[in-house]
C-alpha atoms as a PDB file:
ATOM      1  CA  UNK A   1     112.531  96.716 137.534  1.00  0.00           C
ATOM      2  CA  UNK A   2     110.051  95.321 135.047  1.00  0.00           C
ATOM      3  CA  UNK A   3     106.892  97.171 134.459  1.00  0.00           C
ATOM      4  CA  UNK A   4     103.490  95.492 135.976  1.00  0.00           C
ATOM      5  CA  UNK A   5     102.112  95.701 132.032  1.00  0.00           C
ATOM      6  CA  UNK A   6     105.256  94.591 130.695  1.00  0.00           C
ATOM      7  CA  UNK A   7     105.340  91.168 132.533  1.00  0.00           C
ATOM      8  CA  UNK A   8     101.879  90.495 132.112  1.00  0.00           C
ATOM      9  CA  UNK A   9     102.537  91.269 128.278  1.00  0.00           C
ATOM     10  CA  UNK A  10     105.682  88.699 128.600  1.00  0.00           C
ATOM     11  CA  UNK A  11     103.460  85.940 129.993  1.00  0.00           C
ATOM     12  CA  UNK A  12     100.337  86.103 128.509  1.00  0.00           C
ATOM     13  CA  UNK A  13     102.447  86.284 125.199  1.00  0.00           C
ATOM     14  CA  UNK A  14     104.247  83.331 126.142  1.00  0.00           C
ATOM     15  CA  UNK A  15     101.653  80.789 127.239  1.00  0.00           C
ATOM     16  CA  UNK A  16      99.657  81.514 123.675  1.00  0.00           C
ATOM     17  CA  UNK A  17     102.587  81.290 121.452  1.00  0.00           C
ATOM     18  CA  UNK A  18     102.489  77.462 123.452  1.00  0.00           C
ATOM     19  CA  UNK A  19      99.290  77.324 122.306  1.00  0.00           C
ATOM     20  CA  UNK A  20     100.359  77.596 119.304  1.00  0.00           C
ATOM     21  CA  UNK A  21     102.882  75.297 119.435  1.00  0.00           C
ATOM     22  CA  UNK A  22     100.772  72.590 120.547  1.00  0.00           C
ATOM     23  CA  UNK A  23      98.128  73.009 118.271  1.00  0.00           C
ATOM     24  CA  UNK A  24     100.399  72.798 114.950  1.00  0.00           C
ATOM     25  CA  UNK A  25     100.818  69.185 116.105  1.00  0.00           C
ATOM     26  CA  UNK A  26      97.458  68.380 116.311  1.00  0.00           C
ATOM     27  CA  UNK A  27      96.939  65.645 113.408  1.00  0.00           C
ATOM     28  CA  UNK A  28      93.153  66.788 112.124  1.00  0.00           C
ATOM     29  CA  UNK A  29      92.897  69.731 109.888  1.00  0.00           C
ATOM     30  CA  UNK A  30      89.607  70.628 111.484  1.00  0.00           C
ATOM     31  CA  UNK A  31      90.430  70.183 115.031  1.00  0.00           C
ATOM     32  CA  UNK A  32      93.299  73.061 113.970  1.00  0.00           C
ATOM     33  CA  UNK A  33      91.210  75.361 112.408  1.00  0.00           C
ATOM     34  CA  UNK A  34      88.784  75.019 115.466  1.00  0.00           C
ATOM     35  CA  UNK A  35      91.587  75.767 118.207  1.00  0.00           C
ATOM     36  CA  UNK A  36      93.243  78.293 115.835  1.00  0.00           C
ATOM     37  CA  UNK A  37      89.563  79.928 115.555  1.00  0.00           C
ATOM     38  CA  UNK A  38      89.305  79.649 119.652  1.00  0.00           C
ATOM     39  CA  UNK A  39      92.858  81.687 120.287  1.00  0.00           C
ATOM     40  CA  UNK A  40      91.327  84.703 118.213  1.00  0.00           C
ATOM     41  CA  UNK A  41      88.946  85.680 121.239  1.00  0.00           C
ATOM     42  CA  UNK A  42      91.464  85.773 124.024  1.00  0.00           C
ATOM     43  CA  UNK A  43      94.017  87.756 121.852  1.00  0.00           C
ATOM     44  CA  UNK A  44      90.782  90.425 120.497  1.00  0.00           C
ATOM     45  CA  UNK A  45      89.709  90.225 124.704  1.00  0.00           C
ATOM     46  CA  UNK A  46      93.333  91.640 125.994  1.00  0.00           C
ATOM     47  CA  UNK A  47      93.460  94.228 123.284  1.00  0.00           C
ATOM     48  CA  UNK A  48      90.378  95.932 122.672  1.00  0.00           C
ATOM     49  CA  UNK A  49      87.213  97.137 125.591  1.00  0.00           C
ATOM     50  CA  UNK A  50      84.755  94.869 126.452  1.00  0.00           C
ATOM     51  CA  UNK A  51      82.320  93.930 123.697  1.00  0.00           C
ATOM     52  CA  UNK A  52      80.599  91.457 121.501  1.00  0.00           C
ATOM     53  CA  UNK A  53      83.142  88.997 120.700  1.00  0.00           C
ATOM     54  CA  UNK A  54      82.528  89.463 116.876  1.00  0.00           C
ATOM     55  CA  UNK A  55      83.050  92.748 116.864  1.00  0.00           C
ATOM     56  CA  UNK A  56      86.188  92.806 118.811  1.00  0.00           C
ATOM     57  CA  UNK A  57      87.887  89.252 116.972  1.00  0.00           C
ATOM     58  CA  UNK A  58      86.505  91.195 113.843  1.00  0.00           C
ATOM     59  CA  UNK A  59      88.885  94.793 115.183  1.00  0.00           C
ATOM     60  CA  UNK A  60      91.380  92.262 115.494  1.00  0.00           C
ATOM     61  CA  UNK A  61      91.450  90.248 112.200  1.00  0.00           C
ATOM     62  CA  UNK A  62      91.693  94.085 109.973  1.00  0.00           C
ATOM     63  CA  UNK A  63      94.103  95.525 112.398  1.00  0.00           C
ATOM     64  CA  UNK A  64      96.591  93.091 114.068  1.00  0.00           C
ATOM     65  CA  UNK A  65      96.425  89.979 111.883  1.00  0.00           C
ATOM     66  CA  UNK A  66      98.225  91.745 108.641  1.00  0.00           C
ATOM     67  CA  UNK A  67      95.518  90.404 106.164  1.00  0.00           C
ATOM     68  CA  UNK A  68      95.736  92.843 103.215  1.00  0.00           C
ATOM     69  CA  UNK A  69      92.881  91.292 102.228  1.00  0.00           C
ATOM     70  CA  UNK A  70      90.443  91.639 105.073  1.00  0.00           C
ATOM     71  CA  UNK A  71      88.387  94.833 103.933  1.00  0.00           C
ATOM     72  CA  UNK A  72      87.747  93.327 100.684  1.00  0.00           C
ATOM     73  CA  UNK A  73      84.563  92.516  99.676  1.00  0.00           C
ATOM     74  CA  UNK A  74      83.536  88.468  98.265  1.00  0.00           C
ATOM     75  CA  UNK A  75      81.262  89.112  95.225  1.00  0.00           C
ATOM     76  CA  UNK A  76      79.981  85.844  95.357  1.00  0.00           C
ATOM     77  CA  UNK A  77      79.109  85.513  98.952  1.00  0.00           C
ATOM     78  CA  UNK A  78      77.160  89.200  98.568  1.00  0.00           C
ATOM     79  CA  UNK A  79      75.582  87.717  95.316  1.00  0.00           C
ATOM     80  CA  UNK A  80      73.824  85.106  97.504  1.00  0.00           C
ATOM     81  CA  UNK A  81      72.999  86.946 100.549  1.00  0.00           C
ATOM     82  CA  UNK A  82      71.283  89.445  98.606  1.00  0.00           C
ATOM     83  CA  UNK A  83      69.853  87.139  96.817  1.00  0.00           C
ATOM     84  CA  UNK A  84      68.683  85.315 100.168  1.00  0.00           C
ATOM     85  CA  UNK A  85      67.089  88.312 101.976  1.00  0.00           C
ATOM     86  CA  UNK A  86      65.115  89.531  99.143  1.00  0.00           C
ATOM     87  CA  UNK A  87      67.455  92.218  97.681  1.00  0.00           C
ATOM     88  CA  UNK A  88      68.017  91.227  94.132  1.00  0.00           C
ATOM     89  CA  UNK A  89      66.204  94.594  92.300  1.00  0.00           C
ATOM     90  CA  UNK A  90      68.338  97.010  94.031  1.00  0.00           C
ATOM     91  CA  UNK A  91      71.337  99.173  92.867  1.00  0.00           C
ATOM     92  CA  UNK A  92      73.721  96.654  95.001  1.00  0.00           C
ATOM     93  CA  UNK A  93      72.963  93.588  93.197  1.00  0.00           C
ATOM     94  CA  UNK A  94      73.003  94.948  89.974  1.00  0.00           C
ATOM     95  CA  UNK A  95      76.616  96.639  90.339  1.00  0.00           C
ATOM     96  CA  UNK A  96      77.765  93.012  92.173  1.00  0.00           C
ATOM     97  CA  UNK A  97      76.281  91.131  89.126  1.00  0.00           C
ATOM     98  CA  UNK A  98      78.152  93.574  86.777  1.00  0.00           C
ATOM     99  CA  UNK A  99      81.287  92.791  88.442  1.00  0.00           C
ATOM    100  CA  UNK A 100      80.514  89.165  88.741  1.00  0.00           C
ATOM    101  CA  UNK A 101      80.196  88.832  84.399  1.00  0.00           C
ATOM    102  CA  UNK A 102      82.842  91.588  83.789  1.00  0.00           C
ATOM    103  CA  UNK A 103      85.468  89.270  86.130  1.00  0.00           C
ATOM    104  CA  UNK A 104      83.968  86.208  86.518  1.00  0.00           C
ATOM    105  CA  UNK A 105      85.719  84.224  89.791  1.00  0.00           C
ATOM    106  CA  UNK A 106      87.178  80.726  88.505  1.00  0.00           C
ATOM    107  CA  UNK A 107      88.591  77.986  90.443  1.00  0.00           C
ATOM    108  CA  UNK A 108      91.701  80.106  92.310  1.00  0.00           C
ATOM    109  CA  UNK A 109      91.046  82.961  91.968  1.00  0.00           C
ATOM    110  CA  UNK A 110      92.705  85.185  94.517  1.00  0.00           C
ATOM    111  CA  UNK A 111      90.856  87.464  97.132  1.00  0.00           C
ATOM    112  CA  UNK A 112      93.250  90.176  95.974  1.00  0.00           C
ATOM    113  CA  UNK A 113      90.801  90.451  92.408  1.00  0.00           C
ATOM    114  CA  UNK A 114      87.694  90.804  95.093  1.00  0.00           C
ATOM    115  CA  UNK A 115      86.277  94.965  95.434  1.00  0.00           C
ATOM    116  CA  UNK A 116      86.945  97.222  98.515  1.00  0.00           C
ATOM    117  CA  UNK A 117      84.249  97.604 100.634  1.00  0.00           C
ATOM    118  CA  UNK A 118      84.497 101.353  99.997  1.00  0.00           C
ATOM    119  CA  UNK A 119      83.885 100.798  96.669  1.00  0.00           C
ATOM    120  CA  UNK A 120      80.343  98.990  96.927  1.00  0.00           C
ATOM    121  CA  UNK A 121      79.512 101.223  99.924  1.00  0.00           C
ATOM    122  CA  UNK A 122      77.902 104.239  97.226  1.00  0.00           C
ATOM    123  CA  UNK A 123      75.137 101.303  96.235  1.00  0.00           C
ATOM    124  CA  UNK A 124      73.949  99.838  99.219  1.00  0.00           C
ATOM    125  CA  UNK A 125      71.040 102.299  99.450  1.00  0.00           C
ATOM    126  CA  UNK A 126      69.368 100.555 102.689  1.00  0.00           C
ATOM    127  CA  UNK A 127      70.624  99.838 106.364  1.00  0.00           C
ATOM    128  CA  UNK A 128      69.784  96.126 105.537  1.00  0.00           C
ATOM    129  CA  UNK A 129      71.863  96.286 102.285  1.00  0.00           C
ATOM    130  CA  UNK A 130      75.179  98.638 104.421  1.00  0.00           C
ATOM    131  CA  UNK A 131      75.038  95.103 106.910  1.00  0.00           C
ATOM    132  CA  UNK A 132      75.076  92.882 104.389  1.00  0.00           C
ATOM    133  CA  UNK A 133      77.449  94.407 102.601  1.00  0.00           C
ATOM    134  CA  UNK A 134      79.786  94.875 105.771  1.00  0.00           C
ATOM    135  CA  UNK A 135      79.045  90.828 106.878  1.00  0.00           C
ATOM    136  CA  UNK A 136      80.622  90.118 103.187  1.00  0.00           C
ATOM    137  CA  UNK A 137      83.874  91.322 103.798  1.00  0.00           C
ATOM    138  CA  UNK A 138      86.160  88.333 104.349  1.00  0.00           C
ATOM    139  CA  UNK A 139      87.393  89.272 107.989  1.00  0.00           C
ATOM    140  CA  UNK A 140      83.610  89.212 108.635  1.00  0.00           C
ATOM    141  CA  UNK A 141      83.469  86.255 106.856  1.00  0.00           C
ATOM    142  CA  UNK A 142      86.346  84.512 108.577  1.00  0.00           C
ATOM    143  CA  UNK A 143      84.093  85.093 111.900  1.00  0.00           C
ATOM    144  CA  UNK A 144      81.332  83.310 110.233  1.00  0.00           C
ATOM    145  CA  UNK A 145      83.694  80.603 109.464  1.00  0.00           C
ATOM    146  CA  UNK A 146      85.282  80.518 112.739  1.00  0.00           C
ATOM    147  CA  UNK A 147      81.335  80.545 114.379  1.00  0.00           C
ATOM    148  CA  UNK A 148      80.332  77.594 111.935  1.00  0.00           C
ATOM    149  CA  UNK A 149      83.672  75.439 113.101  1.00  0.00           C
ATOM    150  CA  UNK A 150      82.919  75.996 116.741  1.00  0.00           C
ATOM    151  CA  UNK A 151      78.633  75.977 116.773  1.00  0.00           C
ATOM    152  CA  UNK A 152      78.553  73.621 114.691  1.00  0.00           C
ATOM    153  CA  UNK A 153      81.747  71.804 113.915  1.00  0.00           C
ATOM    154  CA  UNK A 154      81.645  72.170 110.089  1.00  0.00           C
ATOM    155  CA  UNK A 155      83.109  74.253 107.481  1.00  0.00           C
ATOM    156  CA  UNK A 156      80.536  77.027 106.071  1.00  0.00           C
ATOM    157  CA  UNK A 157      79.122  75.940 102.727  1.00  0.00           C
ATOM    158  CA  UNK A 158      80.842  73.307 100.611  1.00  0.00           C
ATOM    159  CA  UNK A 159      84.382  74.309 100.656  1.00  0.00           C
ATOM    160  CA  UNK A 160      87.222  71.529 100.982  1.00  0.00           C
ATOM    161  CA  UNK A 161      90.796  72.282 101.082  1.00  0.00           C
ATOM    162  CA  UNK A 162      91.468  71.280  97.594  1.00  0.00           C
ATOM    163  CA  UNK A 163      94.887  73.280  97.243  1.00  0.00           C
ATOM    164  CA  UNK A 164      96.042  71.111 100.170  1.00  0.00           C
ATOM    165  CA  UNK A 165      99.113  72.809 101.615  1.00  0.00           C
ATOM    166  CA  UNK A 166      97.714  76.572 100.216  1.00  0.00           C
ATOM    167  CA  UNK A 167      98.707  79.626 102.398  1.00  0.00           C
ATOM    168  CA  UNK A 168      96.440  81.677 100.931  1.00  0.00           C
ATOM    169  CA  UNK A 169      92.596  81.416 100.945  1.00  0.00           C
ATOM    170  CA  UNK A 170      91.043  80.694  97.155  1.00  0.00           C
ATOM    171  CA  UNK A 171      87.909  79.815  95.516  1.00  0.00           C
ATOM    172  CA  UNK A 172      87.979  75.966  95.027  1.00  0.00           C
ATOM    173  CA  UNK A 173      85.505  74.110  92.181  1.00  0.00           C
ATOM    174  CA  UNK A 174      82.638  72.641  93.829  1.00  0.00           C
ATOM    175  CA  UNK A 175      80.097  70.312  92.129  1.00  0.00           C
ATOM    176  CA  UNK A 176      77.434  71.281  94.826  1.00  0.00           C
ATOM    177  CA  UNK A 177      77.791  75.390  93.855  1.00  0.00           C
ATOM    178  CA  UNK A 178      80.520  75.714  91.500  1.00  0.00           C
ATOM    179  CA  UNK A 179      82.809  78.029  93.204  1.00  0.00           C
ATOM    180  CA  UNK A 180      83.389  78.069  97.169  1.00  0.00           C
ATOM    181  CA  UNK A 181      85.373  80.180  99.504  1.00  0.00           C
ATOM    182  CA  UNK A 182      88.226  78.411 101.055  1.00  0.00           C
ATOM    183  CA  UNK A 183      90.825  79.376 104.018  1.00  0.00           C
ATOM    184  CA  UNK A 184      93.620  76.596 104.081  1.00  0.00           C
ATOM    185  CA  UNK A 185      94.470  75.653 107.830  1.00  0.00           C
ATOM    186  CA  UNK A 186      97.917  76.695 107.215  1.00  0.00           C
ATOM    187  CA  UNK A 187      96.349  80.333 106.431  1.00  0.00           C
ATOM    188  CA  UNK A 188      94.133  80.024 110.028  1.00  0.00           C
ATOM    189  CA  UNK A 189      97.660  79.259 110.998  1.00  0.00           C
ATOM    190  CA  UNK A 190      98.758  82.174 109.858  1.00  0.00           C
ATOM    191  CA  UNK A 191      96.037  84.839 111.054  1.00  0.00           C
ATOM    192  CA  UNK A 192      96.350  83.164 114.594  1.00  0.00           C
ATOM    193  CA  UNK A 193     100.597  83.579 114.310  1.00  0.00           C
ATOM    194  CA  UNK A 194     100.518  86.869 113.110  1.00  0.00           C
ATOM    195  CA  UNK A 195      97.620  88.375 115.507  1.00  0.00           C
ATOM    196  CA  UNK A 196      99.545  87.111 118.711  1.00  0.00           C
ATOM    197  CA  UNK A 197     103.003  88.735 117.009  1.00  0.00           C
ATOM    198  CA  UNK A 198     101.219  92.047 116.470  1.00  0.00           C
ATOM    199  CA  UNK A 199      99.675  92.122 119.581  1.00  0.00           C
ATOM    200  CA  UNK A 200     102.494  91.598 121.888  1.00  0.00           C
ATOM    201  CA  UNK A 201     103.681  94.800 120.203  1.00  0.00           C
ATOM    202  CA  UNK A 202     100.482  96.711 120.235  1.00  0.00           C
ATOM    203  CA  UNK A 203      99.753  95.916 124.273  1.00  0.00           C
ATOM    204  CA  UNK A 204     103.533  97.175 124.926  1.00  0.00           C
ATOM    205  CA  UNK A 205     103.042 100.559 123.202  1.00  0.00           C
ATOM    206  CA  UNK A 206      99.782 101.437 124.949  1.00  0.00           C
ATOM    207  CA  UNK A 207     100.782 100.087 128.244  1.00  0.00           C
ATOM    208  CA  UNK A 208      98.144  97.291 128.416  1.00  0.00           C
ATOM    209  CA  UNK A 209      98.490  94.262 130.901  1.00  0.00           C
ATOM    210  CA  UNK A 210      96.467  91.560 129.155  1.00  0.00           C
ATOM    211  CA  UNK A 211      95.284  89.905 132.331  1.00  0.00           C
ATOM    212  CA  UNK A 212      93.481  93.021 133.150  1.00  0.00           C
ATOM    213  CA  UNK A 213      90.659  92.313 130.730  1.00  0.00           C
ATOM    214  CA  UNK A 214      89.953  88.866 132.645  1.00  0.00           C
ATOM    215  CA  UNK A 215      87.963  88.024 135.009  1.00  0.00           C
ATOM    216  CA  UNK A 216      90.078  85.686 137.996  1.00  0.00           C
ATOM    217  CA  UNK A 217      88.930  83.807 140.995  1.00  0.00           C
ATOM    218  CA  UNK A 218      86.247  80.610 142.135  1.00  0.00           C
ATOM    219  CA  UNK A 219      83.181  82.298 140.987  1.00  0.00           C
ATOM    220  CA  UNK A 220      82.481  80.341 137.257  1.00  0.00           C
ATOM    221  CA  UNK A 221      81.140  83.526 136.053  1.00  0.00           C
ATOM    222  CA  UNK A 222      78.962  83.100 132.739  1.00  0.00           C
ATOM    223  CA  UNK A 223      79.165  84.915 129.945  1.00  0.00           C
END
């Protein structure tokens, strides 16, 4: 007899993977990266407790999504926030700077030549700085993208697919800010694909029925 958990596992896992499907066929790049964006919060809601819906699409990005990348740090996107809340005299702007003229990013570079976080962590001397720091990894960063696409239907910044066809995110030439963070749809593909893989298999091993984290019935209950 199959497990309660089990077949919940089976069909929640099944009706997302058509998701999937469906969306791959959808002919505008945005309206993919959108819809690949959505299926994050579902897949972070059936795995983790209840919580803010950043944090928990965040938990799911480092752990499920197999981004090696994810805890890494953009020096260029810390560069300007720093820059933008007033913290350009302190120890973490001058080690980012260092970094920044010691490698300097060019048009694709990888994410892979981007810090740890753990490795700025030692110079972020204020609370403000530690959050700033932490909202400039790129799995925080891919939230912000995914929050710009569905808020506001736009890309964050200037960034256009330039690599067209990429499977890995890059920093594209731009003439309106020189360099600009880029995740290729078929990478959102990818995060999306690999985050519904990984958590079929991580719901199995700790027993978790997926439809027990929603909420069922008439009552449009708001959020």
């Amino acid at each position: 007899m199959t497990r309660p958990y089990r077949l919940s596992v089976e069909q929640f896992v099944s009706h997302f993977r058509g998701q999937l499907a469906q969306i791959s066929k959808v002919p505008s790049e945005q309206f993919r990266q959108t819809l690949y964006c959505l299926i994050l919060d579902p897949l972070a809601t059936a795995a983790y407790h209840k919580a803010g819906s950043r944090k928990n699409a965040v938990r799911l990005i480092r752990e499920l999504s197999g981004w090696t990348d994810a805890e890494r740090v953009s020096r260029l996107q810390l560069r300007l926030a720093l820059l933008e809340y007033g913290f350009a005299k302190g120890s973490l702007y001058q080690e980012v700077a260092k970094r920044l003229r010691r490698q300097p990013t060019i048009g694709g570079t990888p994410l892979s030549a981007s810090p740890l976080l753990h490795e700025l962590q030692a110079h972020a001397g204020t609370s403000d700085e530690r959050h700033i720091l932490e909202r400039c990894t790129y799995s925080q960063l891919f939230y912000t993208y995914r929050s710009n696409l569905v808020h506001e239907f736009r890309l964050p910044g200037y960034q256009t697919d330039w690599g067209r066809g990429s499977m890995e995110p890059y920093y594209g030439e731009s003439a309106f800010d020189r360099y600009q963070l880029v995740f290729p749809v078929g990478f959102v593909a990818r995060i999306a694909e690999n985050s519904l893989q990984n958590l079929e298999a991580y719901l199995l091993a700790n027993k978790i029925a997926p439809h027990s984290k929603f909420e069922f019935g008439s009552l449009w209950r708001w959020q």
